[in-house]
N, C-alpha and C. Protein backbone atom coordinates (compact mmCIF):
# COMPACT_ATOMS: atom_id res chain seq x y z
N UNK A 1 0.85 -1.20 0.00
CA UNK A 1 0.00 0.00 0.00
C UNK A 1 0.88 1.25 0.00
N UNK A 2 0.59 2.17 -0.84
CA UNK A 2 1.78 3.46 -0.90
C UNK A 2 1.13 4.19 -0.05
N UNK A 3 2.04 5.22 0.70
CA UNK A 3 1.42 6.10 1.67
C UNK A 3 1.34 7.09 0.50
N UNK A 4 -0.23 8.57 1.41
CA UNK A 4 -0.03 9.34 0.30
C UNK A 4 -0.34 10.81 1.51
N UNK A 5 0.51 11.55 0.62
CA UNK A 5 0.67 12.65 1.40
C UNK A 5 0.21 13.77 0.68
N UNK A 6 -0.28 14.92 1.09
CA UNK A 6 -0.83 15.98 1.00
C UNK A 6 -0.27 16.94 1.49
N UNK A 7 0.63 17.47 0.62
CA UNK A 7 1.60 18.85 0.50
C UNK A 7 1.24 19.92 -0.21
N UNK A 8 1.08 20.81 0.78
CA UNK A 8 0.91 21.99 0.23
C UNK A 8 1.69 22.73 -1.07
N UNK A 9 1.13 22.77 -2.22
CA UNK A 9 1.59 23.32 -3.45
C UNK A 9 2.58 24.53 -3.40
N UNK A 10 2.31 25.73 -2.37
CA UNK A 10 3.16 26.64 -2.20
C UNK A 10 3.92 26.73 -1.26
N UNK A 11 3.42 26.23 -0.54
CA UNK A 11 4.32 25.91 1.24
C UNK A 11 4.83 24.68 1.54
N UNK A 12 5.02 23.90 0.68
CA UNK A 12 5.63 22.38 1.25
C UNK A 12 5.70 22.39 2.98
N UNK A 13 4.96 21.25 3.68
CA UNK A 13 5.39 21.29 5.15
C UNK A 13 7.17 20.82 4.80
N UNK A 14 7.68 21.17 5.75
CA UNK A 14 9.31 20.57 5.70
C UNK A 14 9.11 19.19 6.18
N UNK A 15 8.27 18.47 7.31
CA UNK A 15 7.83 17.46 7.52
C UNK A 15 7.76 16.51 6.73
N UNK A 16 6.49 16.49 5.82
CA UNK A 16 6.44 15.94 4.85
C UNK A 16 7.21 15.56 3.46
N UNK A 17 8.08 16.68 3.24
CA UNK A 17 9.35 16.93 2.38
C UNK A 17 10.49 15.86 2.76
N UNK A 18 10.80 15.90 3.94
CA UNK A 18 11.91 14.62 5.21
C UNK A 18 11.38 13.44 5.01
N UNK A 19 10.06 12.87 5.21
CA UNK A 19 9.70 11.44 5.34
C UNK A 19 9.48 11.35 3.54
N UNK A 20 9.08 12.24 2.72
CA UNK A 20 9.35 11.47 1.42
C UNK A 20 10.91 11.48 1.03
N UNK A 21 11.53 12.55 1.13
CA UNK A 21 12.96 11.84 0.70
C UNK A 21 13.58 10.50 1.63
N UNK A 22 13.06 10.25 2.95
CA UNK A 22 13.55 9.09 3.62
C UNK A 22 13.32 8.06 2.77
N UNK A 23 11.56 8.13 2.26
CA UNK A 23 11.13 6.68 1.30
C UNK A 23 12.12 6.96 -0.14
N UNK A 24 12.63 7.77 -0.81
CA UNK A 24 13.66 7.63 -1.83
C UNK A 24 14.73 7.07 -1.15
N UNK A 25 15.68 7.44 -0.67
CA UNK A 25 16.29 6.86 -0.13
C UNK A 25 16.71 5.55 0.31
N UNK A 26 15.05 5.16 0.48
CA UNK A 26 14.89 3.57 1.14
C UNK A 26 14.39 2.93 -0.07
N UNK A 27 14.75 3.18 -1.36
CA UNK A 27 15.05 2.76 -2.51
C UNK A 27 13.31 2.56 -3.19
N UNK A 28 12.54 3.16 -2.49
CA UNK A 28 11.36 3.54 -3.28
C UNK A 28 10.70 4.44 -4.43
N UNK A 29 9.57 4.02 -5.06
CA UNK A 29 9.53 5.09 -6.42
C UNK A 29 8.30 5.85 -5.98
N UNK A 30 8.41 6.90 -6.11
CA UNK A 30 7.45 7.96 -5.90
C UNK A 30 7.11 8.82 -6.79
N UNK A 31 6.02 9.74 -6.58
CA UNK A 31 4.65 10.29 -7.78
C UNK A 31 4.54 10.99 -7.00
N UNK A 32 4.74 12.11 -8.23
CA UNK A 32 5.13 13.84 -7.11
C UNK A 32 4.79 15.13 -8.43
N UNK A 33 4.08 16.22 -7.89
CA UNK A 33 3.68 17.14 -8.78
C UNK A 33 4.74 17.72 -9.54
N UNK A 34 5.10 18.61 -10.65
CA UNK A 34 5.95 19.19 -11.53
C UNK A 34 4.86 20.36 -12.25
N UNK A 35 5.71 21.35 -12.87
CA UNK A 35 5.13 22.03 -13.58
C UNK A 35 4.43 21.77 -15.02
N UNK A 36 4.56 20.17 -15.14
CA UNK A 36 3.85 19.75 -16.14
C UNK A 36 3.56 18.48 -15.67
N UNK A 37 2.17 18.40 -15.00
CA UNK A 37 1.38 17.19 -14.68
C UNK A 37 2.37 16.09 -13.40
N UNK A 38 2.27 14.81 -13.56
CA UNK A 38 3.08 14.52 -12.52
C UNK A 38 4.10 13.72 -12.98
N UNK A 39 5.03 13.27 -12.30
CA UNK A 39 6.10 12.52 -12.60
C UNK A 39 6.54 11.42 -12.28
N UNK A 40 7.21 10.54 -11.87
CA UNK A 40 7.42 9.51 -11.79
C UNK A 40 8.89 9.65 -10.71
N UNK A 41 9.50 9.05 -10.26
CA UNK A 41 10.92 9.10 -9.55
C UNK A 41 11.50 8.20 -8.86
N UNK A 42 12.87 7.85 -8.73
CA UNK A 42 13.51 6.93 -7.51
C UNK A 42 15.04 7.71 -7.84
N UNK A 43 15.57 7.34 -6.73
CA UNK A 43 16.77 7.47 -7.01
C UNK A 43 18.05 6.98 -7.79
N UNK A 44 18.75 8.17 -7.84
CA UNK A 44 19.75 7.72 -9.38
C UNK A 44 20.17 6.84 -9.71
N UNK A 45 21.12 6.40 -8.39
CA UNK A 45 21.56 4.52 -8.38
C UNK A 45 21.19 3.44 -8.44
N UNK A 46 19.85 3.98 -7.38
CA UNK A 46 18.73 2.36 -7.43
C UNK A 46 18.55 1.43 -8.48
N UNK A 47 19.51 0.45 -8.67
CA UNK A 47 18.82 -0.03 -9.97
C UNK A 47 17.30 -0.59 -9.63
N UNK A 48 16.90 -1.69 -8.55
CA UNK A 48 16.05 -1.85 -8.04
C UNK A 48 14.67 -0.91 -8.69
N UNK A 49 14.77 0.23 -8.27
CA UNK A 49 13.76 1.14 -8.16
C UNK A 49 13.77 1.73 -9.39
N UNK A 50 14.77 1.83 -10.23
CA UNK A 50 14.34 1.62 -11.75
C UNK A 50 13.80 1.06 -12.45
N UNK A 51 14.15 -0.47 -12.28
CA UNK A 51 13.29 -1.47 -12.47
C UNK A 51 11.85 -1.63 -12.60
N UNK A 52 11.41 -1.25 -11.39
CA UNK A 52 9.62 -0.80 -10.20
C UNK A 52 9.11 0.08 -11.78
N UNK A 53 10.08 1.23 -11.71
CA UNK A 53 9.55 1.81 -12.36
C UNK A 53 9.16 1.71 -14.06
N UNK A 54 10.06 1.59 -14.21
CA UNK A 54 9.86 0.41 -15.87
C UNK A 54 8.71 -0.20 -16.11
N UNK A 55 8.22 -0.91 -14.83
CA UNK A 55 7.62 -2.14 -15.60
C UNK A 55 5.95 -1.03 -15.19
N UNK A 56 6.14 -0.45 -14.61
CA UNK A 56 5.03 0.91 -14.10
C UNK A 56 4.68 1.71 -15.53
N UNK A 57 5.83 1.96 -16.08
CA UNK A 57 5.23 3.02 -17.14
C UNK A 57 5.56 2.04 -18.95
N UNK A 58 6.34 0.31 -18.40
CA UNK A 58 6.55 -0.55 -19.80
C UNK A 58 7.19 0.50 -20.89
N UNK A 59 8.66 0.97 -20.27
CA UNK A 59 9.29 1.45 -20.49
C UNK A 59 10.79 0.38 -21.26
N UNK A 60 10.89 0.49 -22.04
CA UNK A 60 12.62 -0.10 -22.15
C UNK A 60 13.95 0.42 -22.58
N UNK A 61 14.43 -0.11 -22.87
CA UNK A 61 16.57 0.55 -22.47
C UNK A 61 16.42 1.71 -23.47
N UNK A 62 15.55 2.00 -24.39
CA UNK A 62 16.06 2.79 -25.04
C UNK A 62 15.28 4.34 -24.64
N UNK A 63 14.30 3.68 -23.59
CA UNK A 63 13.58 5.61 -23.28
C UNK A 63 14.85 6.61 -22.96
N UNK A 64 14.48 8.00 -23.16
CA UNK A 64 15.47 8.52 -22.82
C UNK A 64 15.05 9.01 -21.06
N UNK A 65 15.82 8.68 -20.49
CA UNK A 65 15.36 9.19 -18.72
C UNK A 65 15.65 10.87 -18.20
N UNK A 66 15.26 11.56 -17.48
CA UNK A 66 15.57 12.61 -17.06
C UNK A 66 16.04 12.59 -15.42
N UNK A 67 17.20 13.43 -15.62
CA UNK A 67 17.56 13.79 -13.92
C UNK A 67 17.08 15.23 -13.65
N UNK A 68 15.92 15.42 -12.79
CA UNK A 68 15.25 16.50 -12.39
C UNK A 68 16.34 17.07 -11.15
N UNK A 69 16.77 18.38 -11.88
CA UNK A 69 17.62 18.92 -10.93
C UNK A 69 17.38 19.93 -9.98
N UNK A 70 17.89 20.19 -8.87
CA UNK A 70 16.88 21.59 -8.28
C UNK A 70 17.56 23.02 -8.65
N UNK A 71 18.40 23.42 -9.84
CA UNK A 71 18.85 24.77 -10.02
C UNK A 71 20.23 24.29 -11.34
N UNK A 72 20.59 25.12 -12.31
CA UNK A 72 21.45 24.57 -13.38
C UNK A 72 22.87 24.41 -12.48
N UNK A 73 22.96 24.69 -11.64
CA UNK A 73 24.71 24.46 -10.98
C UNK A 73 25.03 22.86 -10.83
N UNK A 74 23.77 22.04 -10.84
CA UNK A 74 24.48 20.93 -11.39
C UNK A 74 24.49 20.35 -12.46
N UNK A 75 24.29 20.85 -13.47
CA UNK A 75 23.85 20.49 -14.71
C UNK A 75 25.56 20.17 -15.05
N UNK A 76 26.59 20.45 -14.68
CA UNK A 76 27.92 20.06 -15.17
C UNK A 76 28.58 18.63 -15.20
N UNK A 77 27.99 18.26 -13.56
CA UNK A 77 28.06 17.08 -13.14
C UNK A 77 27.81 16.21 -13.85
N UNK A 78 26.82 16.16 -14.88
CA UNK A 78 26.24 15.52 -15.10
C UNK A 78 25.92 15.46 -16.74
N UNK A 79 25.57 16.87 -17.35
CA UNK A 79 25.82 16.88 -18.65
C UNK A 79 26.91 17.63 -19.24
N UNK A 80 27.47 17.52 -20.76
CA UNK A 80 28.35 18.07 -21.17
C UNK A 80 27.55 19.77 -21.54
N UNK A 81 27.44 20.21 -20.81
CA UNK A 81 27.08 21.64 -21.35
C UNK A 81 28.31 22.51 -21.98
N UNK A 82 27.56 23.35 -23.33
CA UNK A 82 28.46 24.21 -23.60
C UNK A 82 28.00 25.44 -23.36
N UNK A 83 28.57 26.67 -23.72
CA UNK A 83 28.51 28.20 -22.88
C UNK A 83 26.93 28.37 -23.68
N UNK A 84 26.87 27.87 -24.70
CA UNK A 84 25.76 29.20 -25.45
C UNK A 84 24.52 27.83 -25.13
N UNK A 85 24.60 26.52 -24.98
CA UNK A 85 23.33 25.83 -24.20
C UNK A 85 23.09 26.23 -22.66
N UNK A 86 24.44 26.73 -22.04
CA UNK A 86 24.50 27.42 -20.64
C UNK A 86 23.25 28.34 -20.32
N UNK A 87 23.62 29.45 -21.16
CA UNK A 87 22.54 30.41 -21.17
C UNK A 87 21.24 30.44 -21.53
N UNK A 88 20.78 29.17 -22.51
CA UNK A 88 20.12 29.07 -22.73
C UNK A 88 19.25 28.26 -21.62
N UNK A 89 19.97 27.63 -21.06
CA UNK A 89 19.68 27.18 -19.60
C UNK A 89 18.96 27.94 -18.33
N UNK A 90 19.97 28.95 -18.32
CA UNK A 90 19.24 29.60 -17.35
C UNK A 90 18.44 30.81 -17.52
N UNK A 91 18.51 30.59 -18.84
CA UNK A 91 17.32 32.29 -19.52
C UNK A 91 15.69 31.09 -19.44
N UNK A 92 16.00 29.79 -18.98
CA UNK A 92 14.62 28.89 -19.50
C UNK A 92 14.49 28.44 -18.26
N UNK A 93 14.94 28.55 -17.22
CA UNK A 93 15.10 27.48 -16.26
C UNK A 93 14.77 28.44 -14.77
N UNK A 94 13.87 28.05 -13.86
CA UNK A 94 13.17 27.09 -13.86
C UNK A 94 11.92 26.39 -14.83
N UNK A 95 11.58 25.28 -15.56
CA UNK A 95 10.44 25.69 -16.86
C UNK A 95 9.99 24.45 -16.71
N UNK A 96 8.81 24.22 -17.80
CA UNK A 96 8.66 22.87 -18.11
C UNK A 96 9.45 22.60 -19.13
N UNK A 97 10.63 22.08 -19.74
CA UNK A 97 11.63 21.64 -20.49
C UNK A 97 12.42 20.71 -19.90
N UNK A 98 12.55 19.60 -20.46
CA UNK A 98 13.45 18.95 -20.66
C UNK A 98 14.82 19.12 -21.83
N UNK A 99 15.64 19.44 -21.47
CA UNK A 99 16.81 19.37 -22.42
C UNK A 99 17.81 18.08 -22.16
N UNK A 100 17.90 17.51 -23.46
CA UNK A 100 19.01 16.48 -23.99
C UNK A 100 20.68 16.77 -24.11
N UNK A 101 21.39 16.15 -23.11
CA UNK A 101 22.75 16.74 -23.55
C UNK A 101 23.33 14.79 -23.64
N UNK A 102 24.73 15.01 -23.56
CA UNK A 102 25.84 13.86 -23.65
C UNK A 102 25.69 13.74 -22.61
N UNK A 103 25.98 12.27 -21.83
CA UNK A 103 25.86 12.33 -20.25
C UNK A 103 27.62 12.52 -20.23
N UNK A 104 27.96 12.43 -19.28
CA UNK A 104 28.90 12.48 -18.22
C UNK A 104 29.33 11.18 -17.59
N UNK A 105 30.19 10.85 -16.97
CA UNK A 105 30.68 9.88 -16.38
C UNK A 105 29.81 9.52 -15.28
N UNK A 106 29.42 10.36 -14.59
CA UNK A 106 28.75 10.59 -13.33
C UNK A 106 27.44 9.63 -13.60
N UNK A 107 26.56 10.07 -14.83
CA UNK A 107 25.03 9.22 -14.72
C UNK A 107 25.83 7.97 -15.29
N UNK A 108 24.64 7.13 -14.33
CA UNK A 108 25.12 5.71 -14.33
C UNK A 108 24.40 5.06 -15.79
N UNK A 109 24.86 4.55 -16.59
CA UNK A 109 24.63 3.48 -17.81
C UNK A 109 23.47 3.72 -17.76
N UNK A 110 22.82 3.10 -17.37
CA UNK A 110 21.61 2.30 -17.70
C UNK A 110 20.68 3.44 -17.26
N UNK A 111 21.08 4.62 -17.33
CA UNK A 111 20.12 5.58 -17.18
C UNK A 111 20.50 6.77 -18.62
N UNK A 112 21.71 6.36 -19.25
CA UNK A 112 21.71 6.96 -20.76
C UNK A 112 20.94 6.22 -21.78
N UNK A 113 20.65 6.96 -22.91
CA UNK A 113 20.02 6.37 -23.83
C UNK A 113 21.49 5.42 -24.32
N UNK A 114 21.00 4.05 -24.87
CA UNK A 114 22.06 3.13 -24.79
C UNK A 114 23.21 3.53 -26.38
N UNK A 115 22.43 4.20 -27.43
CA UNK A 115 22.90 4.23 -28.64
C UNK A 115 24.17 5.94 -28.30
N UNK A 116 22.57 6.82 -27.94
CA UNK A 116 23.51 7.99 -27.86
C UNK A 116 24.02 8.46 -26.45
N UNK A 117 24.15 7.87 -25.92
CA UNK A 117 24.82 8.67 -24.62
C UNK A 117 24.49 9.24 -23.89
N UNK A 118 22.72 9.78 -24.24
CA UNK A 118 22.63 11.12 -23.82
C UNK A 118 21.50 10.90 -22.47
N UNK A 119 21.53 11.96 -21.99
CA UNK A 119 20.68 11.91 -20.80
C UNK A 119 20.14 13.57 -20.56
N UNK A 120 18.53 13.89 -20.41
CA UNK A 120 17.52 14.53 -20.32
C UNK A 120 18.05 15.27 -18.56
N UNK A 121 17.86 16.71 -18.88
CA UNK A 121 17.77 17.14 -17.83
C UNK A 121 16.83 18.17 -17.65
N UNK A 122 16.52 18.43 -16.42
CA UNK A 122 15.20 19.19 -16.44
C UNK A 122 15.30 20.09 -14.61
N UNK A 123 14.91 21.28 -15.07
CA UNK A 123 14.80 22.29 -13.80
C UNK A 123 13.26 22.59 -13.73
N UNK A 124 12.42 21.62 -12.34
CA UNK A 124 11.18 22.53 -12.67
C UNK A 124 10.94 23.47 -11.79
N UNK A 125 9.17 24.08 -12.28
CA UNK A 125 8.94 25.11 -11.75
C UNK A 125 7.89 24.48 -10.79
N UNK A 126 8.56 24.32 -9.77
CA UNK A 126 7.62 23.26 -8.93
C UNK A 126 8.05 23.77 -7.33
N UNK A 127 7.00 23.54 -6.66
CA UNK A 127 7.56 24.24 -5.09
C UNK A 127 8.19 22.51 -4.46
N UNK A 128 7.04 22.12 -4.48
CA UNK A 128 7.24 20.74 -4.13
C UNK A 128 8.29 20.07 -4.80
N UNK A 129 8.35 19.82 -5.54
CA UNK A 129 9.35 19.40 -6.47
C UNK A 129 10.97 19.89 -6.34
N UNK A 130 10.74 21.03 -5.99
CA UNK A 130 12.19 21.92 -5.59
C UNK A 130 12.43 21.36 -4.13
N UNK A 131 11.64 21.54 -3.40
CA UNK A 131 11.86 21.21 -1.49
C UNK A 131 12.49 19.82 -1.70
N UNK A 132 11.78 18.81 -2.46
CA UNK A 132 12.25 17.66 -2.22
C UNK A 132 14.24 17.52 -2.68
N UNK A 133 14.08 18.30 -4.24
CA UNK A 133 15.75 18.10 -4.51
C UNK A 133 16.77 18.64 -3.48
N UNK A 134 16.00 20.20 -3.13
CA UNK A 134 16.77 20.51 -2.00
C UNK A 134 17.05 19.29 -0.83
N UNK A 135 16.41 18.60 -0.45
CA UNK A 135 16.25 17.51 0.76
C UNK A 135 17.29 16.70 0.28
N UNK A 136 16.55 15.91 -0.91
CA UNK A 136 17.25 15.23 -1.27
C UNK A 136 18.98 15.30 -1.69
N UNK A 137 18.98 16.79 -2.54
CA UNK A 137 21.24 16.94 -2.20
C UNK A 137 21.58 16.17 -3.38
N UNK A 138 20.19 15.72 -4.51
CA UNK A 138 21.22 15.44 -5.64
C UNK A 138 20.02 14.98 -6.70
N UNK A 139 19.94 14.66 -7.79
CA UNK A 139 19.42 15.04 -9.18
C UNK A 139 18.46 13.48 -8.59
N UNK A 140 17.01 13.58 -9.03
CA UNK A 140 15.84 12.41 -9.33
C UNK A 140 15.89 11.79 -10.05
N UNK A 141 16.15 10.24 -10.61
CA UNK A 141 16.25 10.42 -11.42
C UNK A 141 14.47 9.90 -12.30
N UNK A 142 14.09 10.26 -13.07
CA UNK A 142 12.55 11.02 -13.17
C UNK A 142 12.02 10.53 -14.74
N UNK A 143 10.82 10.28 -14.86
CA UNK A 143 10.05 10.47 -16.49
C UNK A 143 8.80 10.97 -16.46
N UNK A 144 8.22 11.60 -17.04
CA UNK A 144 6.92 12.18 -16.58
C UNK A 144 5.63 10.65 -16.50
N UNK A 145 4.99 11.16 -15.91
CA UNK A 145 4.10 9.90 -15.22
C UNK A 145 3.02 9.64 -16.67
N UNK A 146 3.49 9.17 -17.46
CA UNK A 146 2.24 8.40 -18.97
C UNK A 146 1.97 7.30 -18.18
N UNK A 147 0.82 7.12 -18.26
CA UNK A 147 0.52 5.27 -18.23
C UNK A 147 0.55 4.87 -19.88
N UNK A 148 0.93 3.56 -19.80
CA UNK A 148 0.96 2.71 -20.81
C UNK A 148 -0.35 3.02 -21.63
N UNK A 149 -0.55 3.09 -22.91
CA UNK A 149 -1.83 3.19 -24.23
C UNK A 149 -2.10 5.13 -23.49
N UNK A 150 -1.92 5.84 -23.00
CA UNK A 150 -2.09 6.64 -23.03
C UNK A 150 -1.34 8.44 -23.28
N UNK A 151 -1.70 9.05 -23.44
CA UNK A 151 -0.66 10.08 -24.40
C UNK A 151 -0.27 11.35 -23.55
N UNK A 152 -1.34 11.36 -22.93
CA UNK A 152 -0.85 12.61 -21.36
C UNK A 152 -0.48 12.44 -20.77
N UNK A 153 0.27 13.47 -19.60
CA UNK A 153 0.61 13.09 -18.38
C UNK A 153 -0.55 12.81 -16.96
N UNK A 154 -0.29 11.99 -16.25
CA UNK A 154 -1.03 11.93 -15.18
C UNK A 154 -1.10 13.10 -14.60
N UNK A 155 -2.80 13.99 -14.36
CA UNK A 155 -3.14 15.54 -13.63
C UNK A 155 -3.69 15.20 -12.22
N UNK A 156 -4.15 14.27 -12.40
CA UNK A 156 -4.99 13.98 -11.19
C UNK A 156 -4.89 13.02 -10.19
N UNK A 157 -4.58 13.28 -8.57
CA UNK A 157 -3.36 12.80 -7.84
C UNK A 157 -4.72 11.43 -7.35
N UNK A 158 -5.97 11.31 -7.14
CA UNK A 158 -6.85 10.70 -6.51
C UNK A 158 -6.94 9.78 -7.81
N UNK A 159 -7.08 9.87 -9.38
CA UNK A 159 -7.41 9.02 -10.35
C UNK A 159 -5.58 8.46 -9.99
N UNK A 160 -4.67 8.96 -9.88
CA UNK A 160 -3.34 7.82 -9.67
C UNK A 160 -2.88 7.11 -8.55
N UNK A 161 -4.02 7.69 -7.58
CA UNK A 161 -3.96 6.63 -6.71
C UNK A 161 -4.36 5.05 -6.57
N UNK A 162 -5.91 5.33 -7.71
CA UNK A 162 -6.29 4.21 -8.30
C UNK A 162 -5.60 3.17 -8.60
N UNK A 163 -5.00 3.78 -9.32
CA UNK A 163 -4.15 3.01 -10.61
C UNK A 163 -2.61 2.24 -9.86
N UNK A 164 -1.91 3.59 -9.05
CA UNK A 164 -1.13 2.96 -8.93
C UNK A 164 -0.75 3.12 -7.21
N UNK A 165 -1.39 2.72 -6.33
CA UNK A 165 -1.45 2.49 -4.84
C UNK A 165 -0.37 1.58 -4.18
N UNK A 166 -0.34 0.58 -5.38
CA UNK A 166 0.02 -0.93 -4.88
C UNK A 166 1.69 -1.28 -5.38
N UNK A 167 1.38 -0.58 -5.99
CA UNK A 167 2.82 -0.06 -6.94
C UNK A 167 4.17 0.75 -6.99
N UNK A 168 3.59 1.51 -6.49
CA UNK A 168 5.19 2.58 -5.67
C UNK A 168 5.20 3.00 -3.84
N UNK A 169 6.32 3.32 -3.65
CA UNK A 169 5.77 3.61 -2.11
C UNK A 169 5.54 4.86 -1.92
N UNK A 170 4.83 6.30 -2.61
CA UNK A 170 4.59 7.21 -2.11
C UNK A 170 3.88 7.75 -3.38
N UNK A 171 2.83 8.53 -3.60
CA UNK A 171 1.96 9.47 -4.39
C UNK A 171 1.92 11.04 -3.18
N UNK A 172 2.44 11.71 -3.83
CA UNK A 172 2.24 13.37 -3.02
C UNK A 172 0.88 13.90 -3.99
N UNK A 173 0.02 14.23 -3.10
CA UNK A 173 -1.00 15.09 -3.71
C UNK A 173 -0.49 16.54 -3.84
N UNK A 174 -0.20 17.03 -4.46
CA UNK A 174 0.25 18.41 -5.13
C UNK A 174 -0.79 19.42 -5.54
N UNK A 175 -1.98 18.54 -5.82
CA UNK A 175 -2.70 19.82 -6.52
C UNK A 175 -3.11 19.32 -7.72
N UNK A 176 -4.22 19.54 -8.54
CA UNK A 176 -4.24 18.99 -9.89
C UNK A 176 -3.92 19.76 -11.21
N UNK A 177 -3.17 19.12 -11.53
CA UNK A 177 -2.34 19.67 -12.90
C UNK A 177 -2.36 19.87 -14.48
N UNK A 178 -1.44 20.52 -14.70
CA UNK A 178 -2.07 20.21 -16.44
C UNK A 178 -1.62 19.05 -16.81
N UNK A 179 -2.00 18.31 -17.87
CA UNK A 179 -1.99 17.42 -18.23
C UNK A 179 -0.78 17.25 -19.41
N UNK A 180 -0.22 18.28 -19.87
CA UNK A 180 0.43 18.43 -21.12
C UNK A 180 2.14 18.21 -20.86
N UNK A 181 2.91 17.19 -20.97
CA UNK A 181 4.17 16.83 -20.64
C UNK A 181 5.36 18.35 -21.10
N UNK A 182 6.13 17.68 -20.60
CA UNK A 182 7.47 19.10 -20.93
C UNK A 182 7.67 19.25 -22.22
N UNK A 183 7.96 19.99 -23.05
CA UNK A 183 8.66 20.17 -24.34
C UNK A 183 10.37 19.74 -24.30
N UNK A 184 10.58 18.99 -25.02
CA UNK A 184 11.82 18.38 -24.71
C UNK A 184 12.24 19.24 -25.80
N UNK A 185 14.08 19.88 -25.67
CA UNK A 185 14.91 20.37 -26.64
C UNK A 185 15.97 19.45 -26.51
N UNK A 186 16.45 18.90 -27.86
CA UNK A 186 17.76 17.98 -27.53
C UNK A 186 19.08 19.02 -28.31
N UNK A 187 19.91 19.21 -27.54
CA UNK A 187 21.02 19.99 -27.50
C UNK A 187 22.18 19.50 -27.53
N UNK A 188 22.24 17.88 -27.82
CA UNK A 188 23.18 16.94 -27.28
C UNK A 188 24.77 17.17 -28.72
N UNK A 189 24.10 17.39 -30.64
CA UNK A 189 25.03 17.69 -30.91
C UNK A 189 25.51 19.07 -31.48
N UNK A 190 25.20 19.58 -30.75
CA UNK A 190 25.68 21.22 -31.04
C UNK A 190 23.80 21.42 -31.51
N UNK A 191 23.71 21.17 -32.83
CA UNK A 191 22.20 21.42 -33.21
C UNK A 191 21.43 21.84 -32.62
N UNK A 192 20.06 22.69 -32.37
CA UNK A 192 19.17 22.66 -31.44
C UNK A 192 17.97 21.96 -32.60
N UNK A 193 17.49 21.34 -31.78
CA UNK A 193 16.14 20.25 -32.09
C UNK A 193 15.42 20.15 -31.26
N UNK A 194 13.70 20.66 -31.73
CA UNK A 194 12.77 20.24 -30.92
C UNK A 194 12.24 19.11 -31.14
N UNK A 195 12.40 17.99 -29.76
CA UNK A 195 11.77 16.71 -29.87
C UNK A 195 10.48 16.57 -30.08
N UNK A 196 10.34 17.42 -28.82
CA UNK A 196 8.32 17.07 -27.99
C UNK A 196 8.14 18.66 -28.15
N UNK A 197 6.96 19.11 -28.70
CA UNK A 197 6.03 20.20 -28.34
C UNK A 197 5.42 20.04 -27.58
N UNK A 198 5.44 21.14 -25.78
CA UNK A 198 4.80 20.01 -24.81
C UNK A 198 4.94 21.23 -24.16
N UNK A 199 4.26 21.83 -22.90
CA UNK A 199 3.80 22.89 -22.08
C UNK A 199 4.73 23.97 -22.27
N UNK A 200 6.05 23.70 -22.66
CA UNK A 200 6.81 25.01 -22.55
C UNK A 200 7.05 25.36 -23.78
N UNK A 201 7.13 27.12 -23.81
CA UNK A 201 7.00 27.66 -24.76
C UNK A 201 8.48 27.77 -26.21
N UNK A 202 8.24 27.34 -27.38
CA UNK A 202 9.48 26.77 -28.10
C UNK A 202 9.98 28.06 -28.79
N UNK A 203 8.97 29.14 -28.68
CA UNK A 203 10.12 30.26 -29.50
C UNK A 203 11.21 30.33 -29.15
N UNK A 204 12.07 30.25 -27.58
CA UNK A 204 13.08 30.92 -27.03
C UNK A 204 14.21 30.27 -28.36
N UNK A 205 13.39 29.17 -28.53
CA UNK A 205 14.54 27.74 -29.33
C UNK A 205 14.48 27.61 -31.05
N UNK A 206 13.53 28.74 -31.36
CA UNK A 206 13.44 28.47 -33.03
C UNK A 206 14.74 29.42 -33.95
């Protein structure tokens, strides 16, 4: 049975923020609000809790995954950024976007796409979502919450409890959301390319 908690959208209790990063930690997958509908999560290493999550959204090696970060200062760690995707970073960031770079040594395998290397990073505009990275001290690693045959993101925290109660160890009620996933930009070879047309706005990138 997943516990489910009810966090305030603008005020996160700090309470509640502590006992869900404890359940990451304790190698569980959790369903948590974002600025585009909800998301999915466990931690970076877990292979375990990657796994959970896979077979949750019938996902395989080749999705591309995202590490939801709480601010671009770690975006180095982790992707190869260059100066002029830099700025473009933080003229967009906090947003709903996902951007594609090269991973880094740092993300573990099996969380790059297996052909290209690359790995999805994303700053949202999320209160909740921010408290937790802050807690947490290091990147989610994250996909937005699709169920299988369906094309949106999960908005509604009581219809995913339904569905998936039995299945992860934590759902945060956040609030109900839009339904429309991030706009992904892949930036990975110099090029800019829009993947996904998806809540955030693509002029900054045409």
């Amino acid at each position: 049975m997943s516990q489910f908690f009810y966090i305030h959208p603008d005020n996160p209790q700090a309470r509640l923020v502590k006992q869900a990063v404890e359940l990451i930690k304790q190698g569980e997958v959790i369903v948590y609000p974002t600025d585009s509908g909800y998301s999915i999560g466990c931690q970076m290493d877990n292979k375990n809790a990657l796994e959970q999550l896979c077979k949750i959204r019938e996902l395989d090696k080749t999705h591309n995954f995202t590490l939801m970060c709480r601010d671009v200062s770690e975006l180095s760690d982790y992707a190869r950024v260059d100066n002029v995707a830099f700025r473009l970073l933080k003229n967009n960031t906090p947003g709903p976007y996902t951007f594609v770079f090269k991973a880094t040594k740092e993300v573990p395998k099996r969380l790059q796409n297996p052909k290209r290397k690359t790995i999805g990073i994303r700053v949202p505009n999320n209160a909740i979502a921010l408290a937790i990275l802050e807690e947490l001290g290091e990147p989610l690693m994250s996909t937005t919450l699709i169920m299988p045959g369906e094309a949106g993101a999960e908005f509604d925290p009581e219809i995913i409890r339904d569905k998936l109660e039995r299945r992860v160890g934590l759902i945060i009620h956040g609030g109900y959301l839009s339904e429309q996933p991030t706009t992904v930009i892949d930036l990975s070879e110099g090029e800019m390319q829009i993947l996904r047309e998806g809540s955030g706005d693509t002029s900054p990138f045409v």
